[in-house]
Protein backbone atom coordinates (compact mmCIF):
# COMPACT_ATOMS: atom_id res chain seq x y z
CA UNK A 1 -2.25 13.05 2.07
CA UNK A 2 -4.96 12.08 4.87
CA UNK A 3 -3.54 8.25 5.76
CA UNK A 4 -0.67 7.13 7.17
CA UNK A 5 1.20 6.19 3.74
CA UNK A 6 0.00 5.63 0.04
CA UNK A 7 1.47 3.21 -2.88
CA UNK A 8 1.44 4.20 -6.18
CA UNK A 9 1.58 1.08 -8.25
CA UNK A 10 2.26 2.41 -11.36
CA UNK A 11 4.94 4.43 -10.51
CA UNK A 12 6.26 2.16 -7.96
CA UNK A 13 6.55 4.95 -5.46
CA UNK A 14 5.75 4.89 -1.68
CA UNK A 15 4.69 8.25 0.14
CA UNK A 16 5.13 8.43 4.05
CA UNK A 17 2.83 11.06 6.28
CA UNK A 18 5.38 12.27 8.29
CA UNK A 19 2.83 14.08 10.86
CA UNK A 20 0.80 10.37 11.27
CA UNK A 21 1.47 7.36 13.63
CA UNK A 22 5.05 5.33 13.48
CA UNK A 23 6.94 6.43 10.08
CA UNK A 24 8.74 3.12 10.39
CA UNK A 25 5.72 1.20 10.53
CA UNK A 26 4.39 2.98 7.77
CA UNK A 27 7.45 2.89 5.45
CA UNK A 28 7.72 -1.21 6.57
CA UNK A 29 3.72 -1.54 5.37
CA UNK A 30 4.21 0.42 1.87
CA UNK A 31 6.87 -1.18 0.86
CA UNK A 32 4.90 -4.84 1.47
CA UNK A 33 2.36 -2.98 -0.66
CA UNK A 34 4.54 -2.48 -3.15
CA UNK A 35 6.68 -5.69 -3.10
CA UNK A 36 2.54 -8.13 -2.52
CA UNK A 37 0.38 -6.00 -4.15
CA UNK A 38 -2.38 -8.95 -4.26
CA UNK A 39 -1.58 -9.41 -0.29
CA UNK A 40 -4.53 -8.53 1.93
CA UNK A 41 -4.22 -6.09 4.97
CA UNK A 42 -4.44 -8.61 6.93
CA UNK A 43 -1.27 -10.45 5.78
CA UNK A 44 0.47 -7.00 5.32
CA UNK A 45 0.29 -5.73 9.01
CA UNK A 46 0.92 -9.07 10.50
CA UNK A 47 4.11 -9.17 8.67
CA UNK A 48 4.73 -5.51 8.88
CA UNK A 49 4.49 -6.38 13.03
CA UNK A 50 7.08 -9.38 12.69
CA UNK A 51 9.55 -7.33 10.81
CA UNK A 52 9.89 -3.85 13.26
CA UNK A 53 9.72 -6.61 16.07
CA UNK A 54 13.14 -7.56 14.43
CA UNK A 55 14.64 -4.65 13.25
CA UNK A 56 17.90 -3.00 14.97
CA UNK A 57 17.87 0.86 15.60
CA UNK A 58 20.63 0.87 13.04
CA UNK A 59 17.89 -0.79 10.28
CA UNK A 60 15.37 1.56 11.37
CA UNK A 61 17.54 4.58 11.16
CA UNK A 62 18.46 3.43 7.11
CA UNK A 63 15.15 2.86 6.95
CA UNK A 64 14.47 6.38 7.60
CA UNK A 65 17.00 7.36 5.82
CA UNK A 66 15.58 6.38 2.21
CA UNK A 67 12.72 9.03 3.18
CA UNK A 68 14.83 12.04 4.17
């Protein structure tokens, strides 16, 4: 994989580049993808942005978690 994080639509499956950028921000941004697929990338990093601002280490590290 050469970007940060792919969705697969059909198989509703989300694939995170370990070795590129924030994995957090990447798992948040797929998983918008996924849940607005009609969304632009606008919308999607602006909300992406609004939710990490939120998040508590202890969300993050489940976060993770589901990609371990």
């Amino acid at each position: 994989m050469q970007g940060y994080g792919e969705t697969d639509y059909q198989k509703k499956r989300i694939r995170v580049n370990p070795e590129k950028g924030d994995v957090i921000d990447t798992i948040l941004h797929e998983k918008l993808h996924k849940k607005y697929p009609n969304k632009s990338e606008k919308w999607i990093r602006k909300k992406t942005n609004k939710m990490q601002y939120k998040m508590s280490v202890k969300k993050m590290m489940k976060t993770l978690r589901q990609f371990v």
